[in-house]
C-alpha atoms as a PDB file:
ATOM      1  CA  UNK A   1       0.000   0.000   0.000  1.00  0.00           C
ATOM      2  CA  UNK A   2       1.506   3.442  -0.975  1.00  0.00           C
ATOM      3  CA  UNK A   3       0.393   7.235  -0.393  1.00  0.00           C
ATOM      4  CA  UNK A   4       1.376   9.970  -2.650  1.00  0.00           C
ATOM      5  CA  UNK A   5       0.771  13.566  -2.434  1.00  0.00           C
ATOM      6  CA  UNK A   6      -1.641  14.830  -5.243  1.00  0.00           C
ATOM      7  CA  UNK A   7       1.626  16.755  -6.964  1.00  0.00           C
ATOM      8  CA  UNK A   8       2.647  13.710  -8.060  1.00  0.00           C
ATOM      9  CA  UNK A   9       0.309  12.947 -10.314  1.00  0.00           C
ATOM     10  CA  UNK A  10       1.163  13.568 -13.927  1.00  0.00           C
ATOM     11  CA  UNK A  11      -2.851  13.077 -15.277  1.00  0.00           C
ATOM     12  CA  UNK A  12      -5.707  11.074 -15.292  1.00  0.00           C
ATOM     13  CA  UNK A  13      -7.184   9.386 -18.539  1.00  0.00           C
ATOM     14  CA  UNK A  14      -9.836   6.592 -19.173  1.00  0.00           C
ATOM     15  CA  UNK A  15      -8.411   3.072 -19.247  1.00  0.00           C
ATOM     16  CA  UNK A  16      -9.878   1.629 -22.563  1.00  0.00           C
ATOM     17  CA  UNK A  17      -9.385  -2.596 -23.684  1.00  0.00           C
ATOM     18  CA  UNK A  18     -11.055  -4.192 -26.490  1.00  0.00           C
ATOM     19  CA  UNK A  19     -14.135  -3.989 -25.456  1.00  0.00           C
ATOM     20  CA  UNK A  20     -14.395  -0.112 -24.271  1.00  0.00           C
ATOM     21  CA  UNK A  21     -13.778   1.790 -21.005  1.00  0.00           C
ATOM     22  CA  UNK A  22     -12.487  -0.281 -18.195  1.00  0.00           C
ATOM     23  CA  UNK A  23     -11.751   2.317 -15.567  1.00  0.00           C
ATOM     24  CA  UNK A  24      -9.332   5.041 -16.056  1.00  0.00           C
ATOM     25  CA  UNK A  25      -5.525   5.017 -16.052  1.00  0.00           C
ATOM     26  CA  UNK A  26      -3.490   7.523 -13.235  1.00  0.00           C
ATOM     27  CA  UNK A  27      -0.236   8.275 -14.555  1.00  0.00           C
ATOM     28  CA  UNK A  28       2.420   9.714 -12.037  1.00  0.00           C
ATOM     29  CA  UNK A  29       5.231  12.186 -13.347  1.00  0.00           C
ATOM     30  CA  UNK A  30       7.979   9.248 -12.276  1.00  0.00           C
ATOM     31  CA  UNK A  31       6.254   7.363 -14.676  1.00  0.00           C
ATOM     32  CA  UNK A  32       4.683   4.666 -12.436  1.00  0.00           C
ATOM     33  CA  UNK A  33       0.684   3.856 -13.383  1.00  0.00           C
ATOM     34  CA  UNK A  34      -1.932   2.954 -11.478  1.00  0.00           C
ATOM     35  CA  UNK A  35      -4.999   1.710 -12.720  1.00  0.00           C
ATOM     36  CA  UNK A  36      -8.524   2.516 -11.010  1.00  0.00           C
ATOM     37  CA  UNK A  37     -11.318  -0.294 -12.559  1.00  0.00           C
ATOM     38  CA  UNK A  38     -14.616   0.891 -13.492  1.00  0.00           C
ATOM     39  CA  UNK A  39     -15.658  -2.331 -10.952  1.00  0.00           C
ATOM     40  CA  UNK A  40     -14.517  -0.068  -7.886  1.00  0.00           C
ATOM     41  CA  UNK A  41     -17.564   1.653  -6.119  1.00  0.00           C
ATOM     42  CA  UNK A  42     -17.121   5.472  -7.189  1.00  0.00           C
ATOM     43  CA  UNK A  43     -14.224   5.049  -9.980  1.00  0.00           C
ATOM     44  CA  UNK A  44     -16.069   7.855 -11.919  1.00  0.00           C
ATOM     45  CA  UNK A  45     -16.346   9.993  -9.251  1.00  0.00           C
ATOM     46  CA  UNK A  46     -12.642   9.743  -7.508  1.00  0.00           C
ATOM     47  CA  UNK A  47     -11.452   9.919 -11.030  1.00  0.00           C
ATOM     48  CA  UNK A  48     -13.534  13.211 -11.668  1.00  0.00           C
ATOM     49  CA  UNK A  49     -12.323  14.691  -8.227  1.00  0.00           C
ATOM     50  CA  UNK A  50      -8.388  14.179  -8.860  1.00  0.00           C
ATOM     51  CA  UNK A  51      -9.127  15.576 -11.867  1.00  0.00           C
ATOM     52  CA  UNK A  52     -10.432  18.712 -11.252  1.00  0.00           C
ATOM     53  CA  UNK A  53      -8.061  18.848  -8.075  1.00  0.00           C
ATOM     54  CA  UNK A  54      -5.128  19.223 -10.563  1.00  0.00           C
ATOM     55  CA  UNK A  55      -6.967  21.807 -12.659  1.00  0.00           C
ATOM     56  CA  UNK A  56      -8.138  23.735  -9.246  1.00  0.00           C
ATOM     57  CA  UNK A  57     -11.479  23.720 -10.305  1.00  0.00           C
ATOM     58  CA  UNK A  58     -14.690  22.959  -7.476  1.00  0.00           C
ATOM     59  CA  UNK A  59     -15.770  19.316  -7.759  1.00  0.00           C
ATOM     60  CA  UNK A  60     -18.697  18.645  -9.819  1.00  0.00           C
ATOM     61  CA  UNK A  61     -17.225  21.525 -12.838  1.00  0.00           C
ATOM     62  CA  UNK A  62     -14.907  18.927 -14.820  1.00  0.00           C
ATOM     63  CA  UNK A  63     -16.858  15.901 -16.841  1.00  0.00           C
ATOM     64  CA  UNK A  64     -14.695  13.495 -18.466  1.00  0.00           C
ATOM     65  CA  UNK A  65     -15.100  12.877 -22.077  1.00  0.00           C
ATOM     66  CA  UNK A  66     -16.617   9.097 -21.486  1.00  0.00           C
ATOM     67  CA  UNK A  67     -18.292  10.379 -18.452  1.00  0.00           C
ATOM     68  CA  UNK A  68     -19.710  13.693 -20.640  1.00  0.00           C
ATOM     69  CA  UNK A  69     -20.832  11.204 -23.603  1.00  0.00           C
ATOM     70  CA  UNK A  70     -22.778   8.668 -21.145  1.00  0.00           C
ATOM     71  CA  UNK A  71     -24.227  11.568 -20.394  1.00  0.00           C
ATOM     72  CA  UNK A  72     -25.408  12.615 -23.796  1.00  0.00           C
ATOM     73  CA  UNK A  73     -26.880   9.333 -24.535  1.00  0.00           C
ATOM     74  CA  UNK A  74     -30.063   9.703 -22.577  1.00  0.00           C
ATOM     75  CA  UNK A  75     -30.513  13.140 -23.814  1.00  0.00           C
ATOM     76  CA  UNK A  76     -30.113  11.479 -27.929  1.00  0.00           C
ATOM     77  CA  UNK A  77     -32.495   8.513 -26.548  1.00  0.00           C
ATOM     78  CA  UNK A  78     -35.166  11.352 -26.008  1.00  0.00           C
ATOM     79  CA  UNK A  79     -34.757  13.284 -28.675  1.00  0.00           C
ATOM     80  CA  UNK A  80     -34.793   9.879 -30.814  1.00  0.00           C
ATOM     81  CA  UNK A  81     -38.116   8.725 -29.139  1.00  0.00           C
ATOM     82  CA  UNK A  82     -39.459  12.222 -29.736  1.00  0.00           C
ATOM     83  CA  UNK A  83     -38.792  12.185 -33.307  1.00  0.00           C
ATOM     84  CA  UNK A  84     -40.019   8.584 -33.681  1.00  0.00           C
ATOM     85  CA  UNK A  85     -43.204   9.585 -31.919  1.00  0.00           C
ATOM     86  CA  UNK A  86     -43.283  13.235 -34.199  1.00  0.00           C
ATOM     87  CA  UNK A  87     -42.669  11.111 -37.576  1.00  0.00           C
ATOM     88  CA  UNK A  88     -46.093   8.700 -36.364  1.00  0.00           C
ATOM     89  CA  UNK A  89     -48.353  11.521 -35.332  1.00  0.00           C
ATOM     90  CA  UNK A  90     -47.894  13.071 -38.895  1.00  0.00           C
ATOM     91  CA  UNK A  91     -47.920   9.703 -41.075  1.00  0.00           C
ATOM     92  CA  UNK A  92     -51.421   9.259 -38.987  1.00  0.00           C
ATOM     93  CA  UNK A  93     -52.708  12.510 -39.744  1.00  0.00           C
ATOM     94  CA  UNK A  94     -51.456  12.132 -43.252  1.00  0.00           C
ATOM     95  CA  UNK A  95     -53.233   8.847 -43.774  1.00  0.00           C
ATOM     96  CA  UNK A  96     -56.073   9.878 -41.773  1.00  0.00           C
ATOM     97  CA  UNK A  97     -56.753  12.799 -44.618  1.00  0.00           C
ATOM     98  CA  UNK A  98     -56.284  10.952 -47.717  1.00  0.00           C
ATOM     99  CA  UNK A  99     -58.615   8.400 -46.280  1.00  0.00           C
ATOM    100  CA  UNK A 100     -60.989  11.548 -45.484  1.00  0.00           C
ATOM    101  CA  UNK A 101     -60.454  12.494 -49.416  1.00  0.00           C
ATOM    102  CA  UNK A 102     -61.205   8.755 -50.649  1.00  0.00           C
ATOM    103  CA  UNK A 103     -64.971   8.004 -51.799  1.00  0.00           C
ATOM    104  CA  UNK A 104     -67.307   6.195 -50.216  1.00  0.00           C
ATOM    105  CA  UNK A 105     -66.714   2.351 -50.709  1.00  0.00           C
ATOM    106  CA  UNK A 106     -70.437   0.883 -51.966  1.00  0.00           C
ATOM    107  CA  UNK A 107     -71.353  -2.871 -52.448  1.00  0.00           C
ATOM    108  CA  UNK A 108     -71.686  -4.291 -55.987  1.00  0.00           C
ATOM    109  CA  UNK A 109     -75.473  -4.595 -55.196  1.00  0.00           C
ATOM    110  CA  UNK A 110     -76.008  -0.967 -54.288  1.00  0.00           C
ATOM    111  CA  UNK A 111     -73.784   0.365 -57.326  1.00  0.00           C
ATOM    112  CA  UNK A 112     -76.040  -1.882 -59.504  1.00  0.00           C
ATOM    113  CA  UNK A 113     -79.430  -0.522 -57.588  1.00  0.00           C
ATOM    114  CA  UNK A 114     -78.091   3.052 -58.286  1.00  0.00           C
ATOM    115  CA  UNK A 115     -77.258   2.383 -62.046  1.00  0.00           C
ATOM    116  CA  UNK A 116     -80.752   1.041 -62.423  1.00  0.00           C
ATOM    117  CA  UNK A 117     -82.031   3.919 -60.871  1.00  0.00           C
ATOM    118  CA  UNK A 118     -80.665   6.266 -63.130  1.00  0.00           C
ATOM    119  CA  UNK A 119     -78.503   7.885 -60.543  1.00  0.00           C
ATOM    120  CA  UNK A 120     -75.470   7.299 -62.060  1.00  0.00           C
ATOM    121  CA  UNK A 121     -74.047   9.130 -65.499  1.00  0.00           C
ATOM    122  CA  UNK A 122     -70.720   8.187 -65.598  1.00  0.00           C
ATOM    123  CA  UNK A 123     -68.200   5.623 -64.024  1.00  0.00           C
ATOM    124  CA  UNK A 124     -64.140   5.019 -64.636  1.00  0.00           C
ATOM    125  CA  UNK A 125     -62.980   1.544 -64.703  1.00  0.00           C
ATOM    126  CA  UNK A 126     -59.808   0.552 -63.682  1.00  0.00           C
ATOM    127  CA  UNK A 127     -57.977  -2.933 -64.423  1.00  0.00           C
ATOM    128  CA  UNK A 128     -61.854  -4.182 -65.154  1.00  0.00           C
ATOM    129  CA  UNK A 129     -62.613  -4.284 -61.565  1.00  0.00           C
ATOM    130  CA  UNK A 130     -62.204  -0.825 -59.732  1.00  0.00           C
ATOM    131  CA  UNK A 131     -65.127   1.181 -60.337  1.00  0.00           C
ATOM    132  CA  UNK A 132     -65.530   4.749 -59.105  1.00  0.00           C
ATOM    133  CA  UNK A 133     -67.976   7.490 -60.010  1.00  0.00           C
ATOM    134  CA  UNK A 134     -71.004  10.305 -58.835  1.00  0.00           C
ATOM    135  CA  UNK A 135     -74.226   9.342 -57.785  1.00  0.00           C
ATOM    136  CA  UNK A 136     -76.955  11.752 -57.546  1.00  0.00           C
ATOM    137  CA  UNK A 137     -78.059  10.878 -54.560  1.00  0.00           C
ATOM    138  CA  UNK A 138     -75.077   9.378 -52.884  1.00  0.00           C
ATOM    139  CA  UNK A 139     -71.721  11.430 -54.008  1.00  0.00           C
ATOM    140  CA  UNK A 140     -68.659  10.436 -54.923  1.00  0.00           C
ATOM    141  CA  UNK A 141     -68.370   6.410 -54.483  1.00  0.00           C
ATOM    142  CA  UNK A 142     -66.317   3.459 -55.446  1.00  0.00           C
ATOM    143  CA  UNK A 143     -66.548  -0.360 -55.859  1.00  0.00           C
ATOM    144  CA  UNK A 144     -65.253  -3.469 -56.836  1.00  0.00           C
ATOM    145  CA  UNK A 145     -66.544  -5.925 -59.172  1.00  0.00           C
ATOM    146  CA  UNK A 146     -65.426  -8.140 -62.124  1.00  0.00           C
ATOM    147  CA  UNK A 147     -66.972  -6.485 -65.347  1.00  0.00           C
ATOM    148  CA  UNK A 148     -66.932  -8.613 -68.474  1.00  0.00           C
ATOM    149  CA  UNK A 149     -68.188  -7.034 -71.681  1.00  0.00           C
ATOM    150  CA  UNK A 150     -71.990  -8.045 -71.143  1.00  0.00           C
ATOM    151  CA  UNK A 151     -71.957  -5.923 -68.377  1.00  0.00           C
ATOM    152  CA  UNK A 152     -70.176  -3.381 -69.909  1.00  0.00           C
ATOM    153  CA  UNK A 153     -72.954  -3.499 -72.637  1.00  0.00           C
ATOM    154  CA  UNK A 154     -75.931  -3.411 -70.103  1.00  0.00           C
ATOM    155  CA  UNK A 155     -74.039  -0.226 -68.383  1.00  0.00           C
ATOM    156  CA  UNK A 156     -73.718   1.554 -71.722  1.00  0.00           C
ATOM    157  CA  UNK A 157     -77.382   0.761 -72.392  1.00  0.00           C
ATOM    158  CA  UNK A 158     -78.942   1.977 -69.573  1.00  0.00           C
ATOM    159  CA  UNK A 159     -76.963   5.729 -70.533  1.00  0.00           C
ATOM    160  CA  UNK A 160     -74.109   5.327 -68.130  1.00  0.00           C
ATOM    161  CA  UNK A 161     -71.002   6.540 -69.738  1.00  0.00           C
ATOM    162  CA  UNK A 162     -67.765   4.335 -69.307  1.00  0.00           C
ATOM    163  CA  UNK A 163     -64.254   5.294 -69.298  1.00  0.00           C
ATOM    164  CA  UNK A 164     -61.830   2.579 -69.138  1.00  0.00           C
ATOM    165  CA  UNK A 165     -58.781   3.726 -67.315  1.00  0.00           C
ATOM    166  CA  UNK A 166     -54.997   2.014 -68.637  1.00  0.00           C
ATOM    167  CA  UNK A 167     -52.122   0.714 -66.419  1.00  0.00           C
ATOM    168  CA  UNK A 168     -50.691   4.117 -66.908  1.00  0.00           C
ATOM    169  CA  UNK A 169     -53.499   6.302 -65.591  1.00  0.00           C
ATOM    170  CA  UNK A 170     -54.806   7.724 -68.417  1.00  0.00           C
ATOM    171  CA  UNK A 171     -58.209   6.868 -70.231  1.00  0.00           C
ATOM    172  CA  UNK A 172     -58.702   4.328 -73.202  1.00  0.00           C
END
């Protein structure tokens, strides 16, 4: 066991291995080391108090650079969390409004009723399935059904007008 007066210390530096910090590393100006293990209760904080007693500075006023990046890490945890949290709200809302925007999704049956009603003048027909147009009594609405040209037919016949829409987007 040895006791040295604080002058003899040369500086104090983290001890790193191969798999990061393992304490920190107290050099003394004859050259002898000693090694404080990140295992001993208050290793951080001794280390932290030698240092600032060799810069003269009140205890608590000098943070290591492993000690002052530990400390960072919560604060980046937050602000990651945060963001994560920020970047859901707004895909919600986003999604919420286009869904808002869509038109109302009808059943095969009803589209049919409304055709034979008359209420419909026009429809757009997309990959022979999708169906979307106006109904004068219901709005904007959409469906799905298989449409084969006999169907097609009985639309055109009844005065609805039918766009067929391509692959691309625009109209046949």
């Amino acid at each position: 066991m040895q006791t040295r007066h604080l002058s003899e210390i040369a500086e104090v530096s983290e001890w790193r291995g191969r798999g990061g910090p393992l304490g920190y590393r107290i050099k003394f100006r004859d050259g002898a080391k000693f090694y404080l293990q990140n295992g001993v209760s208050n290793a951080a904080a001794v280390a932290e108090q030698i240092r600032n007693d060799l810069l003269g500075q009140p205890y608590g006023s000098f943070i290591s650079e492993g000690t002052s990046a530990m400390n960072r890490r919560p604060i980046y945890l937050v602000f990651l969390i945060i963001a994560a949290l920020c970047a859901g709200w707004l895909a919600f809302r986003f999604t919420m409004k286009l869904t808002q925007q869509l038109p109302t999704e009808i059943t095969p049956a009803a589209f049919l009723s409304e055709v034979a009603q008359g209420n419909v003048a026009k429809i757009r027909i997309a990959d022979r399935q999708f169906i979307s147009g106006v109904s004068s009594t219901r709005g904007a609405f959409r469906t799905k059904m298989r449409l084969d040209d006999a169907v097609v037919k009985e639309l055109r016949s009844r005065g609805v007008v039918v766009e067929f829409e391509r692959e691309t987007g625009g109209l046949e």
